[in-house]
PDB file of N, CA and C in Angstrom:
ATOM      1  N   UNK A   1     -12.530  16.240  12.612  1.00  0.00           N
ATOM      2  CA  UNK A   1     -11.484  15.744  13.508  1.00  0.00           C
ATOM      3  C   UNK A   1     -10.150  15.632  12.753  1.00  0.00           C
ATOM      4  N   UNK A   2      -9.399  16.094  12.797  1.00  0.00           N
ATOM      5  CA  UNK A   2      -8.221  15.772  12.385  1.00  0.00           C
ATOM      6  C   UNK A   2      -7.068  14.566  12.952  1.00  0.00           C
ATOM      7  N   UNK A   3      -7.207  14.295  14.131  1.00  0.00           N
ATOM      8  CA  UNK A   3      -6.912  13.097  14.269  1.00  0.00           C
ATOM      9  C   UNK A   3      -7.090  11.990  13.275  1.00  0.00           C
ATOM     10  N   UNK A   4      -8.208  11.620  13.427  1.00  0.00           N
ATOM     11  CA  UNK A   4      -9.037  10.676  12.117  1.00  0.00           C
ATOM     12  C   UNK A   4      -8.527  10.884  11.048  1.00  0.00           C
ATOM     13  N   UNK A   5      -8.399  12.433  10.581  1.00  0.00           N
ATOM     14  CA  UNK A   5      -7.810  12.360   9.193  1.00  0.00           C
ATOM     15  C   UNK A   5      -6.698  12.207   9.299  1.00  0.00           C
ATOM     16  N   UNK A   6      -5.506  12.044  10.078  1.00  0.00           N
ATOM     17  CA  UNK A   6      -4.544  12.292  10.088  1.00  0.00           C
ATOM     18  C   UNK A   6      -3.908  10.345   9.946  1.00  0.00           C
ATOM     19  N   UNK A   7      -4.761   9.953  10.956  1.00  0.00           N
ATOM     20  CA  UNK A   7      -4.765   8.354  10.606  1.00  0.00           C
ATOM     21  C   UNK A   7      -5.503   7.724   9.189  1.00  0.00           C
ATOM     22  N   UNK A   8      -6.377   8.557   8.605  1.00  0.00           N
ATOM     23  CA  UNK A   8      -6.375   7.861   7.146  1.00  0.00           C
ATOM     24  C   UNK A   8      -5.600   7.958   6.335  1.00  0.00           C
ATOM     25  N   UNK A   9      -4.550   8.750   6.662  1.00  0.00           N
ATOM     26  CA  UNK A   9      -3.498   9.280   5.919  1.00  0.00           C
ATOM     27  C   UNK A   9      -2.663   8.234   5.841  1.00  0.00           C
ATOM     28  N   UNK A  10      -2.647   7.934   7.214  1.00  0.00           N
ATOM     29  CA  UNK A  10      -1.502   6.702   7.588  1.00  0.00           C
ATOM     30  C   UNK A  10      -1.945   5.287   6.916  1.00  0.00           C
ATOM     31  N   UNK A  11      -3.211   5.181   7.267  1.00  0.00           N
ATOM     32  CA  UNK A  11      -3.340   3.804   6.889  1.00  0.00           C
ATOM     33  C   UNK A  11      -3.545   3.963   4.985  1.00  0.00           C
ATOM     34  N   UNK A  12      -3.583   5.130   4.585  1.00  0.00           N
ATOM     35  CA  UNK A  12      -3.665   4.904   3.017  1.00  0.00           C
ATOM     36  C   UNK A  12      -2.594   4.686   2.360  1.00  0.00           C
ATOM     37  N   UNK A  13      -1.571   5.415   3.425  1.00  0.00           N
ATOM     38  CA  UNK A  13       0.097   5.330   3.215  1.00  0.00           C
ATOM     39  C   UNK A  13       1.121   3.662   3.287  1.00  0.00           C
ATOM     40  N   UNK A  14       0.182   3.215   4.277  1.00  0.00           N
ATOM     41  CA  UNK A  14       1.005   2.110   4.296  1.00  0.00           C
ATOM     42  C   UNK A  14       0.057   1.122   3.345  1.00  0.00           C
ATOM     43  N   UNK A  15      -1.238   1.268   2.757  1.00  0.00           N
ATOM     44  CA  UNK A  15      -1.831   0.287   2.128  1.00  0.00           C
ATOM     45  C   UNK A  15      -1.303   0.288   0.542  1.00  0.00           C
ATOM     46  N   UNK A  16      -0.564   1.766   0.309  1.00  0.00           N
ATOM     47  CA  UNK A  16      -0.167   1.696  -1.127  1.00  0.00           C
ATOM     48  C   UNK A  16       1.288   1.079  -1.186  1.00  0.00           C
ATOM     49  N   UNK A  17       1.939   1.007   0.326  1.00  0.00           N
ATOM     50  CA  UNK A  17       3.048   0.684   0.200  1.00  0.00           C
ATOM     51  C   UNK A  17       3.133  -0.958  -0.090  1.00  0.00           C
ATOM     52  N   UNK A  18       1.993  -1.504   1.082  1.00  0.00           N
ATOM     53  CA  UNK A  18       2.122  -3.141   0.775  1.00  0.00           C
ATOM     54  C   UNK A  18       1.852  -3.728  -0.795  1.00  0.00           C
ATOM     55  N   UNK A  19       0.960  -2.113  -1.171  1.00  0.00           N
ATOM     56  CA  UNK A  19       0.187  -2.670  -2.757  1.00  0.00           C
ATOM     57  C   UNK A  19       1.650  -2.863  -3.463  1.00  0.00           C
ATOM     58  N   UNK A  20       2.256  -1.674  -3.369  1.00  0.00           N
ATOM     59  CA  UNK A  20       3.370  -1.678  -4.429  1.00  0.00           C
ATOM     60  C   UNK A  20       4.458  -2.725  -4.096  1.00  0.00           C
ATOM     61  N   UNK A  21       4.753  -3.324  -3.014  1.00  0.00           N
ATOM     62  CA  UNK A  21       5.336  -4.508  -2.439  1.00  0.00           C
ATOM     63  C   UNK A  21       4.787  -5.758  -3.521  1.00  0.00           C
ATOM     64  N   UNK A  22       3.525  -5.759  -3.111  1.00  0.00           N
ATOM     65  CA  UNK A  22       2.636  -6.839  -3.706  1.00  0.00           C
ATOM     66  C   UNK A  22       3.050  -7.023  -5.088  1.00  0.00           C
ATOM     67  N   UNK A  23       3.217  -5.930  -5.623  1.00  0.00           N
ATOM     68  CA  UNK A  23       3.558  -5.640  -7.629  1.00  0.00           C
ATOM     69  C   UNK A  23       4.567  -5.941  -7.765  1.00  0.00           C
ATOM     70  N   UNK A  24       5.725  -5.518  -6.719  1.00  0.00           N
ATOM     71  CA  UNK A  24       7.850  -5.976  -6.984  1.00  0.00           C
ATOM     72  C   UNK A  24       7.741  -7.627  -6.945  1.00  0.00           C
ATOM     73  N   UNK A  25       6.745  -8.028  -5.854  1.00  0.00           N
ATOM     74  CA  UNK A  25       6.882  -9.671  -5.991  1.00  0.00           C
ATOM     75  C   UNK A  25       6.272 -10.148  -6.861  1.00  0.00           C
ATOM     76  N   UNK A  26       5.342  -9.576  -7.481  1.00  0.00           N
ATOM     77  CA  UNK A  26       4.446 -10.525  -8.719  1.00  0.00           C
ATOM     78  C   UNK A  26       5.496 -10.432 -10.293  1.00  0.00           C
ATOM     79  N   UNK A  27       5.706  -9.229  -9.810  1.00  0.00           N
ATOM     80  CA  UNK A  27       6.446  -8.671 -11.456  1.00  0.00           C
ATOM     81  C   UNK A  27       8.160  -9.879 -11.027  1.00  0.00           C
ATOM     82  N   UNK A  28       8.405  -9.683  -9.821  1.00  0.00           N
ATOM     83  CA  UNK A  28       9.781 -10.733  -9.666  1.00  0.00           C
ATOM     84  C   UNK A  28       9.622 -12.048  -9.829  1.00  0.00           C
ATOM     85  N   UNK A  29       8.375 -12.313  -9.461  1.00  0.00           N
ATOM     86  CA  UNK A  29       8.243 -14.045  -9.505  1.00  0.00           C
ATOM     87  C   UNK A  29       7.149 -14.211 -10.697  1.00  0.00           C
ATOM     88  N   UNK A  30       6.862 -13.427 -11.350  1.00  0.00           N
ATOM     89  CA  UNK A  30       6.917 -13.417 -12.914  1.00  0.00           C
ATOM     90  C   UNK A  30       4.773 -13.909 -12.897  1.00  0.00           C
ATOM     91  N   UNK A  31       3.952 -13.584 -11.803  1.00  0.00           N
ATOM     92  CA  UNK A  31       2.937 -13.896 -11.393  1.00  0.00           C
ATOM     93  C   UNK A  31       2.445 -12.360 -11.935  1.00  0.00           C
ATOM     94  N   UNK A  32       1.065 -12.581 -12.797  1.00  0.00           N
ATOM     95  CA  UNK A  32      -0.159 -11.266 -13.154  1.00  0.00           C
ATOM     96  C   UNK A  32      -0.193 -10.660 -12.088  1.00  0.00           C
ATOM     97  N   UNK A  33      -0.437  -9.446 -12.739  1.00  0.00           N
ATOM     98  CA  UNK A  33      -1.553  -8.277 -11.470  1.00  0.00           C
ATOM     99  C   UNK A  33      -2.168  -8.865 -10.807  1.00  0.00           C
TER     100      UNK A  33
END
């Protein structure tokens, strides 16, 4: 199905984005991995 794949795409896309979000605030407010 490509649909399906086309939405894991998405949701892998936005899960690395919140990850790397997650890292600008830890590394800014001076908090570990």
């Amino acid at each position: 199905m490509r649909v399906t794949t086309f939405f894991y795409i998405i949701i892998a896309n936005n899960a690395l984005r919140v990850h790397e979000k997650i890292r600008y605030v830890g590394a800014v407010t001076g908090t570990p991995d």
